[in-house]
PDB file of N, CA and C in Angstrom:
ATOM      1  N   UNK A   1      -1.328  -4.948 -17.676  1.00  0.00           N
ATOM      2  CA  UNK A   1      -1.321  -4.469 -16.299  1.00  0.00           C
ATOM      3  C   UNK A   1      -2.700  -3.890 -15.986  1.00  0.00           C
ATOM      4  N   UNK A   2      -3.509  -4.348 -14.770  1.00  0.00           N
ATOM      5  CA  UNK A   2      -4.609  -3.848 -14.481  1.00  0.00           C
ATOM      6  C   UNK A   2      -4.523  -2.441 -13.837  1.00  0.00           C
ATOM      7  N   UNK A   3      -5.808  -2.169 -13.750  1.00  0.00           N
ATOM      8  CA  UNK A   3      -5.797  -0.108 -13.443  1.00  0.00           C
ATOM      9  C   UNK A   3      -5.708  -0.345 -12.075  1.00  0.00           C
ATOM     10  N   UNK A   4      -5.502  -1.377 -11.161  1.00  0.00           N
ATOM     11  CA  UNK A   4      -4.941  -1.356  -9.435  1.00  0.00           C
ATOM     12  C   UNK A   4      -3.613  -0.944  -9.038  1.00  0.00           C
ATOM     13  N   UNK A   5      -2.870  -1.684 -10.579  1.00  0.00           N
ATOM     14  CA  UNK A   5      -1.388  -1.543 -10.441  1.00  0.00           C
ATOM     15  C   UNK A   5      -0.845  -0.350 -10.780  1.00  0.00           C
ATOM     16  N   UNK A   6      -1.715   0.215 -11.726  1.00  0.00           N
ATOM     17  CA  UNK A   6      -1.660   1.183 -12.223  1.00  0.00           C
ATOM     18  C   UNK A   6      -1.421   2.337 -11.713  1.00  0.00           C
ATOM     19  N   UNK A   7      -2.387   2.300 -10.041  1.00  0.00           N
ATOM     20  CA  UNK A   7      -3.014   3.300  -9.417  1.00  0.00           C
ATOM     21  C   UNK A   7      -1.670   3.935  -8.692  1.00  0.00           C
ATOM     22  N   UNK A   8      -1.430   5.278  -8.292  1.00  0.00           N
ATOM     23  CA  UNK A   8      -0.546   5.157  -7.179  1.00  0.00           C
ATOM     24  C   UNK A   8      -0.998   5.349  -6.011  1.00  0.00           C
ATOM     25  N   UNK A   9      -0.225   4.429  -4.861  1.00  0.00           N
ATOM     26  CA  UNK A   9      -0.945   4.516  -3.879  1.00  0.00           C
ATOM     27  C   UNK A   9      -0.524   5.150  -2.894  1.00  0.00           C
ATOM     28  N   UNK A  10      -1.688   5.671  -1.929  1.00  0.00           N
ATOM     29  CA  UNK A  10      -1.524   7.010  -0.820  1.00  0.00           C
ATOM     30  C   UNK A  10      -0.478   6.421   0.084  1.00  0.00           C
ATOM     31  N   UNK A  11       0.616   7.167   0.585  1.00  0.00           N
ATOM     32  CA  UNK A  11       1.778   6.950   1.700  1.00  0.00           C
ATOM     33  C   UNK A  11       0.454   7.511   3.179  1.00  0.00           C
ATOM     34  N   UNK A  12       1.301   6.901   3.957  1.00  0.00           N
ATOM     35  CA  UNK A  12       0.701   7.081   5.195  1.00  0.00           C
ATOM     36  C   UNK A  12       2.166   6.956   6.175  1.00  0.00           C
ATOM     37  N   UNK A  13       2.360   8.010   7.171  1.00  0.00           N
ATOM     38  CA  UNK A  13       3.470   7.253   7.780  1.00  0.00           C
ATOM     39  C   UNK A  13       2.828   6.367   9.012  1.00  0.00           C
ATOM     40  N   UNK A  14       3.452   5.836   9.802  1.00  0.00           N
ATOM     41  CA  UNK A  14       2.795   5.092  10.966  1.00  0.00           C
ATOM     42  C   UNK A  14       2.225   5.422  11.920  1.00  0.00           C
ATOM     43  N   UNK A  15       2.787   7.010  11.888  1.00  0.00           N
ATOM     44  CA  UNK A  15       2.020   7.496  13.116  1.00  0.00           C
ATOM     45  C   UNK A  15       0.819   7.907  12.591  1.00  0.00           C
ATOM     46  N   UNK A  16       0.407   8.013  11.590  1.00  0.00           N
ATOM     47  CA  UNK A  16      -0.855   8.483  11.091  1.00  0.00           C
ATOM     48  C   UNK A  16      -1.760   7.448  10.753  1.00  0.00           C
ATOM     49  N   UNK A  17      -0.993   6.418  10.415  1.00  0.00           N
ATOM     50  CA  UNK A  17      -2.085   5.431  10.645  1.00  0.00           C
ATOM     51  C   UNK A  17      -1.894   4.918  11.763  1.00  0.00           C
ATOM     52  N   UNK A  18      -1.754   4.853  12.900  1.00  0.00           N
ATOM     53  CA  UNK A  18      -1.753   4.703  14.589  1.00  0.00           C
ATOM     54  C   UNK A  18      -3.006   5.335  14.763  1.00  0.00           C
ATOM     55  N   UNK A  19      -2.925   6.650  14.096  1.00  0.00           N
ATOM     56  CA  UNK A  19      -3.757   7.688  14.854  1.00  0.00           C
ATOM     57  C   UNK A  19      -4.614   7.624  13.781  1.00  0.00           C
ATOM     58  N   UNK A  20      -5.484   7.651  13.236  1.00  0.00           N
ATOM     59  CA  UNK A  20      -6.495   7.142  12.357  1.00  0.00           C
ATOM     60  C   UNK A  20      -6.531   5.090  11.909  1.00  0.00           C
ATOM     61  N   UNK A  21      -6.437   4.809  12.842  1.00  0.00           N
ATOM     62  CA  UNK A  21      -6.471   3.102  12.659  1.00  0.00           C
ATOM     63  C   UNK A  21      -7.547   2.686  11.882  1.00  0.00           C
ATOM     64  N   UNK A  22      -8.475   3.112  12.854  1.00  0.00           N
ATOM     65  CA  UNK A  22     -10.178   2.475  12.124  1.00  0.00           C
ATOM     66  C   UNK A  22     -10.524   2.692  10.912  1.00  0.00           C
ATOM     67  N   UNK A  23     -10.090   4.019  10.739  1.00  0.00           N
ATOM     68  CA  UNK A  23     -10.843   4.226   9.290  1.00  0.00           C
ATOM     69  C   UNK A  23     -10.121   3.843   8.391  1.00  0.00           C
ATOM     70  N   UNK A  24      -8.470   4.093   8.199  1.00  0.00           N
ATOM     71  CA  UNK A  24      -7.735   3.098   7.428  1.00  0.00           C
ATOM     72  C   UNK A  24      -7.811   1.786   7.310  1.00  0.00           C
ATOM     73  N   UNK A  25      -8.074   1.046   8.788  1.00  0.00           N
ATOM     74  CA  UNK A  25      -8.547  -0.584   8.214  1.00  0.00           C
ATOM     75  C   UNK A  25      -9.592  -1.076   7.547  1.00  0.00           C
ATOM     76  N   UNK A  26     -10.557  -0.313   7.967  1.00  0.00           N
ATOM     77  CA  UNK A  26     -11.703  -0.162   7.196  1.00  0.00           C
ATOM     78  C   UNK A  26     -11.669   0.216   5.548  1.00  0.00           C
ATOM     79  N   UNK A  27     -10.847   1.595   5.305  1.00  0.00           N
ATOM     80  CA  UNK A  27     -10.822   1.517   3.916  1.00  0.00           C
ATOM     81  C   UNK A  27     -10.541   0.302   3.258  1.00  0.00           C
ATOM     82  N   UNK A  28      -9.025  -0.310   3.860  1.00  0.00           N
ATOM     83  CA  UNK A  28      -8.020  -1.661   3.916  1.00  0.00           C
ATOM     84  C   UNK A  28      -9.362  -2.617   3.708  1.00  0.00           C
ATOM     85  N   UNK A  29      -9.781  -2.943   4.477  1.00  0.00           N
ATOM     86  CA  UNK A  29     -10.857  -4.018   4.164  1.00  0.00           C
ATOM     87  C   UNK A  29     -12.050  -3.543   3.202  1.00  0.00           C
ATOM     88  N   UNK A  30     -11.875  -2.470   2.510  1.00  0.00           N
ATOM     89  CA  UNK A  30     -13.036  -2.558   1.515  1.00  0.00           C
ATOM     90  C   UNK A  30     -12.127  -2.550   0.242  1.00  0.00           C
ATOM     91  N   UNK A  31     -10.955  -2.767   0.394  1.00  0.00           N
ATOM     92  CA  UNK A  31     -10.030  -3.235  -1.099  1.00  0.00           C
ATOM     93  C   UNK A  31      -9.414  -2.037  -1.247  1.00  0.00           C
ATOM     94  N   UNK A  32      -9.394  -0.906  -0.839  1.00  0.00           N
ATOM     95  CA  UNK A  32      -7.826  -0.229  -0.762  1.00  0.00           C
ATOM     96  C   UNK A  32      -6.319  -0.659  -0.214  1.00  0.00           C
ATOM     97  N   UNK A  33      -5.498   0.361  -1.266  1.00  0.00           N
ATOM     98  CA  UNK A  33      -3.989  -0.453  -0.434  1.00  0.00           C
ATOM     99  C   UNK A  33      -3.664   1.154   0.089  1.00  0.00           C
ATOM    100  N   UNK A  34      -2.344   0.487   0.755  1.00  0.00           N
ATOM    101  CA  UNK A  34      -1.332   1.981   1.144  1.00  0.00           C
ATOM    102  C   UNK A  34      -0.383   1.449   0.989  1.00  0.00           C
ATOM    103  N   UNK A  35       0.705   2.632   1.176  1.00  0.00           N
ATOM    104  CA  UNK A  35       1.991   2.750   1.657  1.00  0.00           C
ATOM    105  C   UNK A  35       2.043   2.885   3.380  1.00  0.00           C
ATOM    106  N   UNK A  36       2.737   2.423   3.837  1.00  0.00           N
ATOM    107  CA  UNK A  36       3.047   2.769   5.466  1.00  0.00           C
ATOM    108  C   UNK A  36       4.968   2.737   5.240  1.00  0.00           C
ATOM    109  N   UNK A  37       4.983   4.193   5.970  1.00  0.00           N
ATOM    110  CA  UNK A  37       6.436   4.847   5.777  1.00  0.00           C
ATOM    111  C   UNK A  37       6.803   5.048   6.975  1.00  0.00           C
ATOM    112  N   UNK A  38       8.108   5.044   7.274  1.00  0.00           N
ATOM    113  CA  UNK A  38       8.881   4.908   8.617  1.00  0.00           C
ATOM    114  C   UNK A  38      10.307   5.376   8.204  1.00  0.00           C
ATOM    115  N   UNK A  39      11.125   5.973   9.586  1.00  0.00           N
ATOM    116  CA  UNK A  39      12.436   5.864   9.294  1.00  0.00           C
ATOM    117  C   UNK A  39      12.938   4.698   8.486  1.00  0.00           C
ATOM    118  N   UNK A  40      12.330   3.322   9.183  1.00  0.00           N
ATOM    119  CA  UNK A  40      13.194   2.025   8.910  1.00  0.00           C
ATOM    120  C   UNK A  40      12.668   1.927   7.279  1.00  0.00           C
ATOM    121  N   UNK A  41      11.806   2.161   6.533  1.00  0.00           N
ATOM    122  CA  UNK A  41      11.490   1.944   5.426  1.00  0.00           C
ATOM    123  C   UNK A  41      10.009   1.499   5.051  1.00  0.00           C
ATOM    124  N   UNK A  42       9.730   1.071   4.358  1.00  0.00           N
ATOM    125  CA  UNK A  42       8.221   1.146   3.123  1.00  0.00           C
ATOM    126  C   UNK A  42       7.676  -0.211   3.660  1.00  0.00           C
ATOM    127  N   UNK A  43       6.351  -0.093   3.906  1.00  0.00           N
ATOM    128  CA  UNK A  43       5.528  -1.775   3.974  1.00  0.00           C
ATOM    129  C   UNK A  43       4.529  -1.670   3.277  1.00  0.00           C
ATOM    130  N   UNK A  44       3.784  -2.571   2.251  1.00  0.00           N
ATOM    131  CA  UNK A  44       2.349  -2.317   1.895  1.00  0.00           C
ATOM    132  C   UNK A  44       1.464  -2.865   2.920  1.00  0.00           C
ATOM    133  N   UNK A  45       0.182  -1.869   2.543  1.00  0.00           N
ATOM    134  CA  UNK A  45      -1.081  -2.430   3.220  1.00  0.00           C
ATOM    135  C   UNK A  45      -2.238  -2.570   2.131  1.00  0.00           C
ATOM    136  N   UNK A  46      -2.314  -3.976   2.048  1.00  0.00           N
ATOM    137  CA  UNK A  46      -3.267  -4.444   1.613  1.00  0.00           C
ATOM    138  C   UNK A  46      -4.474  -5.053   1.987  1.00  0.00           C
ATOM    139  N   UNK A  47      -5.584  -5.248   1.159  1.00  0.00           N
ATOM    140  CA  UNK A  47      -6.679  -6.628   1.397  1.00  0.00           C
ATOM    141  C   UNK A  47      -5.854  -7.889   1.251  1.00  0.00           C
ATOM    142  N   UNK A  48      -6.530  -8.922   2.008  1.00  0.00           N
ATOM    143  CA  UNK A  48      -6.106 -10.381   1.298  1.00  0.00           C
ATOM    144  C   UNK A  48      -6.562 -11.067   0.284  1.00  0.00           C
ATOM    145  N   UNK A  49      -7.539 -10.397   0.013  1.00  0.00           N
ATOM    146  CA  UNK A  49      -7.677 -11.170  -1.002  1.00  0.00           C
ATOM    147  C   UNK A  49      -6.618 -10.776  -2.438  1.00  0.00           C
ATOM    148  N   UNK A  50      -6.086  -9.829  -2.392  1.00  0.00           N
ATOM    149  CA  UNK A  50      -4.778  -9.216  -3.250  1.00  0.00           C
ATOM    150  C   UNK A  50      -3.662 -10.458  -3.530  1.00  0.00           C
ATOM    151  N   UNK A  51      -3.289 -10.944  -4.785  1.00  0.00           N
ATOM    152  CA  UNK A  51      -2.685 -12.274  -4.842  1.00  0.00           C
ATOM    153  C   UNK A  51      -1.243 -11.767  -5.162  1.00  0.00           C
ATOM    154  N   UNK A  52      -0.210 -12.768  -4.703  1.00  0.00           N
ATOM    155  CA  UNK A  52       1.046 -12.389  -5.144  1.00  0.00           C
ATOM    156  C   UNK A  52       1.798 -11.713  -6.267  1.00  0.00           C
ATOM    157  N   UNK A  53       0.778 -12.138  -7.500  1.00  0.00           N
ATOM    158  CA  UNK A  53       1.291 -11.556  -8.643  1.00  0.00           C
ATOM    159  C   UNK A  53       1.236  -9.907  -8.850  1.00  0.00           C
ATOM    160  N   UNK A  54      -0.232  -9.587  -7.972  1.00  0.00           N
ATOM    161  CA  UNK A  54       0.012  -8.454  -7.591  1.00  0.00           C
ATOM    162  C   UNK A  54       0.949  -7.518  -7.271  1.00  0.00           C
ATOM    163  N   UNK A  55       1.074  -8.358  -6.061  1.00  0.00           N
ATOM    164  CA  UNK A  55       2.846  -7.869  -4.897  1.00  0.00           C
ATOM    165  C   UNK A  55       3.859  -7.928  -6.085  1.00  0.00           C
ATOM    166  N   UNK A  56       4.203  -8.436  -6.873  1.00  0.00           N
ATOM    167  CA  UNK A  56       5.150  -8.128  -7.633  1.00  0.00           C
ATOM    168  C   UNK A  56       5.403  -7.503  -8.140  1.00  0.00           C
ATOM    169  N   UNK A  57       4.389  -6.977  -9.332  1.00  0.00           N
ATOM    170  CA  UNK A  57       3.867  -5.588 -10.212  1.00  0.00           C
ATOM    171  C   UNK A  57       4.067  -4.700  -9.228  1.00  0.00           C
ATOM    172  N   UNK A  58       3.435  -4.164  -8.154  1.00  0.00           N
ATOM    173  CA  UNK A  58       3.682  -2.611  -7.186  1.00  0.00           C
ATOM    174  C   UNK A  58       5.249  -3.288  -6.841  1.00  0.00           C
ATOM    175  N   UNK A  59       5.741  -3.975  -6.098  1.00  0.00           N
ATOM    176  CA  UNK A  59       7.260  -4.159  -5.626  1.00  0.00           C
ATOM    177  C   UNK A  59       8.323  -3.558  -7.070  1.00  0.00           C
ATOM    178  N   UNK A  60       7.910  -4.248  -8.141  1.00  0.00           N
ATOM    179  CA  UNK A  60       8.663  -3.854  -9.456  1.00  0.00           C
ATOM    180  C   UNK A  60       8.457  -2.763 -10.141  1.00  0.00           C
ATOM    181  N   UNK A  61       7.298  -1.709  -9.902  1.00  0.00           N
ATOM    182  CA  UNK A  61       6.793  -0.861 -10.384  1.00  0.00           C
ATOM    183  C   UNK A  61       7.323   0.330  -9.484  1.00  0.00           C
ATOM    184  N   UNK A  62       7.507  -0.194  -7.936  1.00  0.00           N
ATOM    185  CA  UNK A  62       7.961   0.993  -6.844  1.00  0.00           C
ATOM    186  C   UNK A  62       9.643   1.192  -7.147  1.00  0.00           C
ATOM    187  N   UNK A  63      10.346  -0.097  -7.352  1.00  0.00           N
ATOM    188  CA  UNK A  63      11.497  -0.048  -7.301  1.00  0.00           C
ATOM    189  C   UNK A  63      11.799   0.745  -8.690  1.00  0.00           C
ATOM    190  N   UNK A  64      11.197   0.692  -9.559  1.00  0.00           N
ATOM    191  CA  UNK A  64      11.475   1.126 -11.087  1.00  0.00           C
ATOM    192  C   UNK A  64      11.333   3.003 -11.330  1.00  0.00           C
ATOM    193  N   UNK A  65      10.613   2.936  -9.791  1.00  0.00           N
ATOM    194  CA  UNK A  65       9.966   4.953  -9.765  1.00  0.00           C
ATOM    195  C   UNK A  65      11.177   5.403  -8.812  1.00  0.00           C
ATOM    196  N   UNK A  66      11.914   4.588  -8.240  1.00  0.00           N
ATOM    197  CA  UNK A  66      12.865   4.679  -7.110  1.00  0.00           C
ATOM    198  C   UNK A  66      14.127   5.489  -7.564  1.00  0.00           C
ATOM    199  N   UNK A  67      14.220   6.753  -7.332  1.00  0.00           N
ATOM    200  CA  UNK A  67      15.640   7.490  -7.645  1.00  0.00           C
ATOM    201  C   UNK A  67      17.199   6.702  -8.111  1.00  0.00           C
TER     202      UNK A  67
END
């Protein structure tokens, strides 16, 4: 497992990234991820260049920290 997957990553809820957009996409596009949190539930924010196998490791790694 690489030290990305490793990492844990910062929650943000939506209204906070609403209200700080720029600089979060910006981090986003220099290869940071997040969490974006809501009543309705959890989305990642990633780069694209981030490959599926990725998404799996954090999806299996979040569900595994999950109460």
């Amino acid at each position: 497992m690489d030290a990305w997957t490793k990492t844990k990553m910062k929650k943000f809820t939506v209204e906070e990234f609403q209200s700080d957009f720029d600089n979060l996409m910006e981090r986003v596009e220099n290869g940071e991820s997040f969490i974006l949190t809501s009543e309705y539930g959890e989305a990642v924010m990633l780069p694209y260049d981030k490959n599926v196998e990725d998404l799996v490791k954090i999806h299996t790694e979040l569900n595994n920290d999950a109460p």
